[in-house]
C-alpha atoms as a PDB file:
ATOM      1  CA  UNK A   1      10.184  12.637 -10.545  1.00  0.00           C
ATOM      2  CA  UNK A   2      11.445  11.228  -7.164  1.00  0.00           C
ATOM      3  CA  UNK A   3       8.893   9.441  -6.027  1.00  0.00           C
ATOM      4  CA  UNK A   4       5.992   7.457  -7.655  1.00  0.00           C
ATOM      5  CA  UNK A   5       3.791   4.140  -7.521  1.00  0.00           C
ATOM      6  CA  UNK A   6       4.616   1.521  -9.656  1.00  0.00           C
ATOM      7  CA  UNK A   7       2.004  -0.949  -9.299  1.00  0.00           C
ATOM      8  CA  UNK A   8      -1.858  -0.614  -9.152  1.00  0.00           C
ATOM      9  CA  UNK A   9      -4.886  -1.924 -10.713  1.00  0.00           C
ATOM     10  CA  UNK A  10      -7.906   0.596 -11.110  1.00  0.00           C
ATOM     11  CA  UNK A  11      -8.811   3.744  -8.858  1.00  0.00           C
ATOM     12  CA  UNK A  12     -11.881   3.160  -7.279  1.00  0.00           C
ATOM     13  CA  UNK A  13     -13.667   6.302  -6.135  1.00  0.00           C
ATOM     14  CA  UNK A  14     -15.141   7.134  -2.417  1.00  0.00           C
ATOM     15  CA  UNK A  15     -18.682   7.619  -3.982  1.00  0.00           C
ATOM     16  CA  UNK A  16     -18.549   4.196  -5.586  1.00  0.00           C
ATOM     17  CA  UNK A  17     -17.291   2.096  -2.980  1.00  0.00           C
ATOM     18  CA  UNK A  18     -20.203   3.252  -0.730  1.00  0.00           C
ATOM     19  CA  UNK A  19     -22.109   2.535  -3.803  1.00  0.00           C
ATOM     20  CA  UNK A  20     -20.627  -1.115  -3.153  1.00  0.00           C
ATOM     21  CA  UNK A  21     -21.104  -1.010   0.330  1.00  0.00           C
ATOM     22  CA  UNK A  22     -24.737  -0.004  -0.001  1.00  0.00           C
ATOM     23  CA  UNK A  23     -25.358  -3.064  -2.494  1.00  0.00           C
ATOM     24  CA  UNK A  24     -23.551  -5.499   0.169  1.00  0.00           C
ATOM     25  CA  UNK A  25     -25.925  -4.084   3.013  1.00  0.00           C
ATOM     26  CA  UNK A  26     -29.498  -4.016   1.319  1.00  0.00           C
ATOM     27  CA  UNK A  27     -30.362  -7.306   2.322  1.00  0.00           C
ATOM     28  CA  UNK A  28     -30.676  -5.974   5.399  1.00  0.00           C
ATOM     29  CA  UNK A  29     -33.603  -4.330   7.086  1.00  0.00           C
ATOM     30  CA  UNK A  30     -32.814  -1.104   8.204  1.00  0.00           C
ATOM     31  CA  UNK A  31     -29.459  -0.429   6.946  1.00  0.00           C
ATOM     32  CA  UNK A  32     -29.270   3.544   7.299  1.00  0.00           C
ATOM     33  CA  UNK A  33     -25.753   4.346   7.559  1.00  0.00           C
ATOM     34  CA  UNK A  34     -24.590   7.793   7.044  1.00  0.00           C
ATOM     35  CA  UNK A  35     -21.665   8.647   4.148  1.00  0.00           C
ATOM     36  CA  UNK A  36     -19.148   9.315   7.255  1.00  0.00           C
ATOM     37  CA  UNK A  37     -19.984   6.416   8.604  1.00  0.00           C
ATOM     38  CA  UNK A  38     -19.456   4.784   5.195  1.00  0.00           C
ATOM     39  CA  UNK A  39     -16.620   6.744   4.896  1.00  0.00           C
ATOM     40  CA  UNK A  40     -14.661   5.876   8.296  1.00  0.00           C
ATOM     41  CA  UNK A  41     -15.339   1.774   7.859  1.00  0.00           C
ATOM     42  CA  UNK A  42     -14.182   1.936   3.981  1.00  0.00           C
ATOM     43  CA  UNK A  43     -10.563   3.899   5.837  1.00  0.00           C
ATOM     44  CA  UNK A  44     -10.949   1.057   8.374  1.00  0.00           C
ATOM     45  CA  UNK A  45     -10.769  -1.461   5.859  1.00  0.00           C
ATOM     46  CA  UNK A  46      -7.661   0.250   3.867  1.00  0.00           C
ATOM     47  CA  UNK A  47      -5.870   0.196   7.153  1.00  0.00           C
ATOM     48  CA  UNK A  48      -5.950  -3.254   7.809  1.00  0.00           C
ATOM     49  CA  UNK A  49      -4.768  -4.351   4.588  1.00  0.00           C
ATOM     50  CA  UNK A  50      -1.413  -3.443   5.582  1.00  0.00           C
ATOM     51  CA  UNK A  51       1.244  -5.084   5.488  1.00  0.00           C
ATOM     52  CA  UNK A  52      -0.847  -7.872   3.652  1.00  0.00           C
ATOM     53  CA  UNK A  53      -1.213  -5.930   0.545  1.00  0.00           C
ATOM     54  CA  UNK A  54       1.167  -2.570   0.266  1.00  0.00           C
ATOM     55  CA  UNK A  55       1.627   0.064  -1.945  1.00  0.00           C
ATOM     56  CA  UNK A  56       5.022  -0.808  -3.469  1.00  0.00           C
ATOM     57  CA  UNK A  57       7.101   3.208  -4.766  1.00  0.00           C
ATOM     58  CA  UNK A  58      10.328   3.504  -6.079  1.00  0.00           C
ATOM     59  CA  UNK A  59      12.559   6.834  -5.313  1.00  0.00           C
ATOM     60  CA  UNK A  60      14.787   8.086  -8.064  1.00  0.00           C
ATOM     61  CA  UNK A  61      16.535  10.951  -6.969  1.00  0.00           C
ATOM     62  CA  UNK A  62      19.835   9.618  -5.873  1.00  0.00           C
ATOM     63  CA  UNK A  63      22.935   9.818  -8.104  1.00  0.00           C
ATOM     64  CA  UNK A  64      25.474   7.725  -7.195  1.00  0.00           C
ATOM     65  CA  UNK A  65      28.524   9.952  -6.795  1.00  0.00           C
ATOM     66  CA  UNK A  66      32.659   9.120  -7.025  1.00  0.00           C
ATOM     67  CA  UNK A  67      33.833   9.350  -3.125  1.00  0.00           C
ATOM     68  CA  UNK A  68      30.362   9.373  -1.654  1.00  0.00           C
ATOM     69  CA  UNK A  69      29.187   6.494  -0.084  1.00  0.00           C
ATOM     70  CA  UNK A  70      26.139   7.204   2.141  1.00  0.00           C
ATOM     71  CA  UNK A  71      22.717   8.676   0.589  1.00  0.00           C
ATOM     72  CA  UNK A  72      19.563   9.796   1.574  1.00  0.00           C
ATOM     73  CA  UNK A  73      16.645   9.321  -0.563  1.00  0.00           C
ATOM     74  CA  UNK A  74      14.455  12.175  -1.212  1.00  0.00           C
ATOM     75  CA  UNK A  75      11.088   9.806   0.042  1.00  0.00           C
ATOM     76  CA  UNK A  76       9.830  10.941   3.255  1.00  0.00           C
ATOM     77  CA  UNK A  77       6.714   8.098   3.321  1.00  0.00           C
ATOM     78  CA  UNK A  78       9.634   4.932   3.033  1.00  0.00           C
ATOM     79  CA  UNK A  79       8.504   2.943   6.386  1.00  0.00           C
ATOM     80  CA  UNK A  80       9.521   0.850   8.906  1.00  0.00           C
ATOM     81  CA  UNK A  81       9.752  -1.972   6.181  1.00  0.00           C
ATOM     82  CA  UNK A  82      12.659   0.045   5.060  1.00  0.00           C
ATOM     83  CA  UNK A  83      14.288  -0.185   1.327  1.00  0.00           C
ATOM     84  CA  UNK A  84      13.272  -3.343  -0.516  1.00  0.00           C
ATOM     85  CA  UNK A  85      15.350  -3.393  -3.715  1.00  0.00           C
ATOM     86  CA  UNK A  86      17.908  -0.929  -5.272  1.00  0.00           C
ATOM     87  CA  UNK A  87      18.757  -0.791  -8.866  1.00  0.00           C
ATOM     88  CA  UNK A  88      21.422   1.343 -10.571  1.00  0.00           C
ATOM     89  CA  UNK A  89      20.609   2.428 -14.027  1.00  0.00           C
ATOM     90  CA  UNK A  90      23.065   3.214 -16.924  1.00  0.00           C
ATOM     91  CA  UNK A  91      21.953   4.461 -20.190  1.00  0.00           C
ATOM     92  CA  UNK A  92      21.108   1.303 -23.062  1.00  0.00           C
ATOM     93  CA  UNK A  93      21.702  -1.403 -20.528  1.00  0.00           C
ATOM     94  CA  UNK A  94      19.403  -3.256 -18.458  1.00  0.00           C
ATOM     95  CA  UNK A  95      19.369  -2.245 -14.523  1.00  0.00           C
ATOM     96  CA  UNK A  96      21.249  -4.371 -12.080  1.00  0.00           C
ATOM     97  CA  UNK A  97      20.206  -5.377  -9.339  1.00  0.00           C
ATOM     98  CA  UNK A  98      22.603  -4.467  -6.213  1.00  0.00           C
ATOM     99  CA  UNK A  99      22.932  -6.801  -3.250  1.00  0.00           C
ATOM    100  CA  UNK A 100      25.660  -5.173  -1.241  1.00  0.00           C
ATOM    101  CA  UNK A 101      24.371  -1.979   0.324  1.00  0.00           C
ATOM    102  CA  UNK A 102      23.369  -1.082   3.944  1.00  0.00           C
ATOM    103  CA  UNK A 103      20.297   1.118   4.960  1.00  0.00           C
ATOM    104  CA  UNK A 104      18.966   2.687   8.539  1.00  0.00           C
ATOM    105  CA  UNK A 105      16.923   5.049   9.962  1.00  0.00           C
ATOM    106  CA  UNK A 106      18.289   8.471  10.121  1.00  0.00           C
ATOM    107  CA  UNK A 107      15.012  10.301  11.290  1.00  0.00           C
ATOM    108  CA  UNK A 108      11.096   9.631  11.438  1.00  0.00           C
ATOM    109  CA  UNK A 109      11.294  11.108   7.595  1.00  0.00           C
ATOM    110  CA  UNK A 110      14.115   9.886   6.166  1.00  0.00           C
ATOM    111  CA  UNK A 111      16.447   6.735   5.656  1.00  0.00           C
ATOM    112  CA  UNK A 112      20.098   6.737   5.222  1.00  0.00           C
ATOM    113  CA  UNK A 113      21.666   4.113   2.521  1.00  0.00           C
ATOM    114  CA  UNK A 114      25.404   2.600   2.637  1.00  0.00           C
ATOM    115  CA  UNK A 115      27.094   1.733  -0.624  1.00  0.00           C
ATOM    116  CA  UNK A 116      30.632  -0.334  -0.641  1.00  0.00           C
ATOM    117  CA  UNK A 117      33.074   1.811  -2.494  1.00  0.00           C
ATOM    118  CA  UNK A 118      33.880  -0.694  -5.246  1.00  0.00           C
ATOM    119  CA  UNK A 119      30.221  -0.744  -5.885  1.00  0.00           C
ATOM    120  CA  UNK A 120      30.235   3.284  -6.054  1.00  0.00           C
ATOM    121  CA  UNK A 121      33.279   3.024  -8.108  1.00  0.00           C
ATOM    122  CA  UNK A 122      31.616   0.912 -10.789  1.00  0.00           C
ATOM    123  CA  UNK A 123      28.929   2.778 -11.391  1.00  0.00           C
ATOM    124  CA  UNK A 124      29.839   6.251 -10.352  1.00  0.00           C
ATOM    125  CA  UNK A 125      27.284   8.554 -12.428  1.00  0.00           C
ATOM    126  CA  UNK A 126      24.547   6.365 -12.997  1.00  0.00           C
ATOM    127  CA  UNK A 127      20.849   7.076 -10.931  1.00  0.00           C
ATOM    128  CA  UNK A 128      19.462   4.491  -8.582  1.00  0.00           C
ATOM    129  CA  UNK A 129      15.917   3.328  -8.195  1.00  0.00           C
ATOM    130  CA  UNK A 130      14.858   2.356  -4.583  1.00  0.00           C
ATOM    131  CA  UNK A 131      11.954   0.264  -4.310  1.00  0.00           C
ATOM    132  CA  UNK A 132      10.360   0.142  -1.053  1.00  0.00           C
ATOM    133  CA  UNK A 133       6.343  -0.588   0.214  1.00  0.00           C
ATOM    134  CA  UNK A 134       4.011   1.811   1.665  1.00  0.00           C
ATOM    135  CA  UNK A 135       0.056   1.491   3.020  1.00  0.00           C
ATOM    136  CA  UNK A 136      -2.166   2.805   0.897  1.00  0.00           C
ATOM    137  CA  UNK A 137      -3.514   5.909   2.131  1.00  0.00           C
ATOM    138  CA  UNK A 138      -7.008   7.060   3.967  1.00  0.00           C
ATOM    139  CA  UNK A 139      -9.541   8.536   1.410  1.00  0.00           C
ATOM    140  CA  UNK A 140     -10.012  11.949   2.713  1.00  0.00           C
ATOM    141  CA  UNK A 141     -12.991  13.047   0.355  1.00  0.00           C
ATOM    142  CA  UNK A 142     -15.476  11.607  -2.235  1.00  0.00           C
ATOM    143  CA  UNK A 143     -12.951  12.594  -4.792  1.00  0.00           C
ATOM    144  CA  UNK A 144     -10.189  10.819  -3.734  1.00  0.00           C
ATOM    145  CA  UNK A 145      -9.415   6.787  -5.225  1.00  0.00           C
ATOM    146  CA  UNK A 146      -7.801   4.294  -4.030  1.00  0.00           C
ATOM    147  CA  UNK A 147      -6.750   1.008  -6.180  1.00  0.00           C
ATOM    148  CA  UNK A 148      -6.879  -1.522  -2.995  1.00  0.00           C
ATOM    149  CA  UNK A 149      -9.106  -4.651  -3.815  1.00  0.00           C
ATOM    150  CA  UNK A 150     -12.515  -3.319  -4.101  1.00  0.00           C
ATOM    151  CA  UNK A 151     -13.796  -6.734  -2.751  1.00  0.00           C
ATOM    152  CA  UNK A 152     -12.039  -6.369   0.233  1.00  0.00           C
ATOM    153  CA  UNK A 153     -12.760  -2.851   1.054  1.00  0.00           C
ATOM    154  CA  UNK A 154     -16.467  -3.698   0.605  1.00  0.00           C
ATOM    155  CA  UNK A 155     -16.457  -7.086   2.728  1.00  0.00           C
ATOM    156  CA  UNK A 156     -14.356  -5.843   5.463  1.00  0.00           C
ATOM    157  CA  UNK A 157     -16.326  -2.185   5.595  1.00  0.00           C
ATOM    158  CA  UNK A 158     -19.378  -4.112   5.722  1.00  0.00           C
ATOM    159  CA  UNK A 159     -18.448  -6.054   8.585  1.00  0.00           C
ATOM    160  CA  UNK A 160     -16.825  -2.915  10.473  1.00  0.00           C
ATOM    161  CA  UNK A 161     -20.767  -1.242  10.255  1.00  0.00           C
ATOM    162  CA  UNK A 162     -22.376  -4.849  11.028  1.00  0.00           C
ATOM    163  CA  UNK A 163     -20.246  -4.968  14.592  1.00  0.00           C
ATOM    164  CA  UNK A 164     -21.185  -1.292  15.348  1.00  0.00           C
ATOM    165  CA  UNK A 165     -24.927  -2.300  14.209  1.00  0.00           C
ATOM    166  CA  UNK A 166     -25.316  -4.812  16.893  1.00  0.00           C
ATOM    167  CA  UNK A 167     -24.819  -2.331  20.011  1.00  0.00           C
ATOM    168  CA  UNK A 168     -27.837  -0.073  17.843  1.00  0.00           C
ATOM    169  CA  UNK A 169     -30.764  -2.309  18.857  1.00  0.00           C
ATOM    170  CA  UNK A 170     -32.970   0.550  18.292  1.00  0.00           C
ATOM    171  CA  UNK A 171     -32.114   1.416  14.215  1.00  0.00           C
ATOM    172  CA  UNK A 172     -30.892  -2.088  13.248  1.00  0.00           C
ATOM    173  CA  UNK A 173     -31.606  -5.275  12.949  1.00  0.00           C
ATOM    174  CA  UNK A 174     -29.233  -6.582  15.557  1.00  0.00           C
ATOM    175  CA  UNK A 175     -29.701 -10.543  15.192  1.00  0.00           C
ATOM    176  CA  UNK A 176     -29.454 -10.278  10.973  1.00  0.00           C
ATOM    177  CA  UNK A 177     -26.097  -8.504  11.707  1.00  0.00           C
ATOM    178  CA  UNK A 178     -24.634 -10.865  14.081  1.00  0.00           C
ATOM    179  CA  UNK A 179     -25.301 -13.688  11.682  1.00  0.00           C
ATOM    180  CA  UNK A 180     -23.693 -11.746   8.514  1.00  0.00           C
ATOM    181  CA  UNK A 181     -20.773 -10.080  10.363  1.00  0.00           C
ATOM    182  CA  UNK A 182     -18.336 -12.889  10.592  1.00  0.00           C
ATOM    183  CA  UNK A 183     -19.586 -13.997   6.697  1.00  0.00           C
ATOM    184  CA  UNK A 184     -18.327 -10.448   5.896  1.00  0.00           C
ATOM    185  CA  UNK A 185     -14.918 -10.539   7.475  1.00  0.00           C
ATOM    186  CA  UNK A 186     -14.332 -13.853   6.293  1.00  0.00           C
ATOM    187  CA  UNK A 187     -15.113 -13.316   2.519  1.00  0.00           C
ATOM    188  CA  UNK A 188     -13.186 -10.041   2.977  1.00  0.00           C
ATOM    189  CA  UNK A 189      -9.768 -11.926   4.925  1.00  0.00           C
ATOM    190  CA  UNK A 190     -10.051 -14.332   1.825  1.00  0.00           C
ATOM    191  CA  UNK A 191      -9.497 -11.635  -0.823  1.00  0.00           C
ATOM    192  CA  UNK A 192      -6.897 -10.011   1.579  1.00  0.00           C
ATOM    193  CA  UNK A 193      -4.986 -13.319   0.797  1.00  0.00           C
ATOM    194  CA  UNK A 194      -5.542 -13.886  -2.313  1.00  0.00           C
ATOM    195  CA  UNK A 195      -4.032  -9.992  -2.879  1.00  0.00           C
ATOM    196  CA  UNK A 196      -1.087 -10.537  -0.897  1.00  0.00           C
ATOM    197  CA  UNK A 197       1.393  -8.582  -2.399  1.00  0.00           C
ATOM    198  CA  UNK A 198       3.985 -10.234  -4.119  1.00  0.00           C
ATOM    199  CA  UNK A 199       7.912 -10.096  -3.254  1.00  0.00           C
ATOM    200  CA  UNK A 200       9.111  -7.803  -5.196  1.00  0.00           C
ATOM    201  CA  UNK A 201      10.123  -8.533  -8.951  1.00  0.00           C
ATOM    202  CA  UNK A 202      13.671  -8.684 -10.104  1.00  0.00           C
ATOM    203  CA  UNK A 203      14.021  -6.404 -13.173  1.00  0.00           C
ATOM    204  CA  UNK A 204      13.893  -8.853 -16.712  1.00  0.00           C
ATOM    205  CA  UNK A 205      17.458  -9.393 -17.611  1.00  0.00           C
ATOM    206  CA  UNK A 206      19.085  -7.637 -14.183  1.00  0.00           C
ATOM    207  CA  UNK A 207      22.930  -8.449 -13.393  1.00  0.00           C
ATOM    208  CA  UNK A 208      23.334  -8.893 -10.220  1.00  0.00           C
ATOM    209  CA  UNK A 209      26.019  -6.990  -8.326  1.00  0.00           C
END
């Protein structure tokens, strides 16, 4: 495989964090919202998480190769972020960790990475693993899951229909929604925080090269 996620906690689904968003809203009289409008405020929320908490992928379909010393990974979703971490991998020993290595743009899909050439003559034949951060993605049906914070999905989606409630004077309780608006995007800019993903990890036992 060339490209997967390495980190998550559980998949929520679409159905269930309306569900969520349903509970946060009942105290409310005269919260009718419709499952697109659900659905558009929950994408809202995954939006704005980014950069704050990220998707982090690694890519793992470069060789390195005697004589070559520029490569373009196979991930087409690596963005302007660019390439956090690159480790080479060589069969029974632990990965290490390579500091000296160049990477740029080469087109809106792809990145291009430099290698020194006593770096590609070490460890000619072994793979690399390119660790980089990506959003997470929209939910594009009720199938579809996401594993961003639950809590902040529901807070912030909550507070994305509470805005829009206000200029509704004739289907919502406009004053109840002013007051619990802010509360909402407050509780939900606290969990953002406390999520914050993480620099990324150094593989246990990496050599650094």
């Amino acid at each position: 495989m060339a490209e997967k996620t390495v980190y998550g906690t559980p998949a929520y689904v679409t159905g269930v964090m309306r569900s969520g968003l349903r509970n946060c809203l009942t105290s409310m009289v005269g919260s009718v919202f419709t499952p697109d409008q659900m659905n558009r405020a929950i994408n809202l929320a995954i939006a704005a998480a980014w950069p704050t908490i990220k998707q982090t992928k690694q890519d793992t379909s470069l060789t390195l190769v005697a004589g070559t010393y520029t490569y373009t990974p196979a991930a087409t979703d690596i963005t302007d972020q660019g390439i956090a971490q690159i480790h080479v991998t060589q069969a029974g020993e632990a990965p290490v960790l390579l500091r000296r290595w160049t990477a740029h743009r080469a087109t809106s899909l792809s990145w291009v990475i430099s290698f020194p050439s006593d770096t590609v003559g070490a460890y000619g034949g072994s793979g690399l693993v390119c660790l980089y951060h990506t959003p997470y993605p929209r939910l594009d049906e009720d199938g579809s899951a996401t594993d961003l914070v639950f809590a902040y999905i529901v807070h912030y989606a909550a507070a994305i229909l509470a805005i829009e409630a206000q200029q509704d004077a004739d289907h919502f309780n406009v004053e109840g929604y002013r007051q619990t608006a802010g509360q909402w995007m407050q509780l939900a800019q606290q969990v953002l925080k406390q999520n914050a993903t993480p620099a990324l990890p150094v593989y246990a036992g990496a050599m650094k090269q």
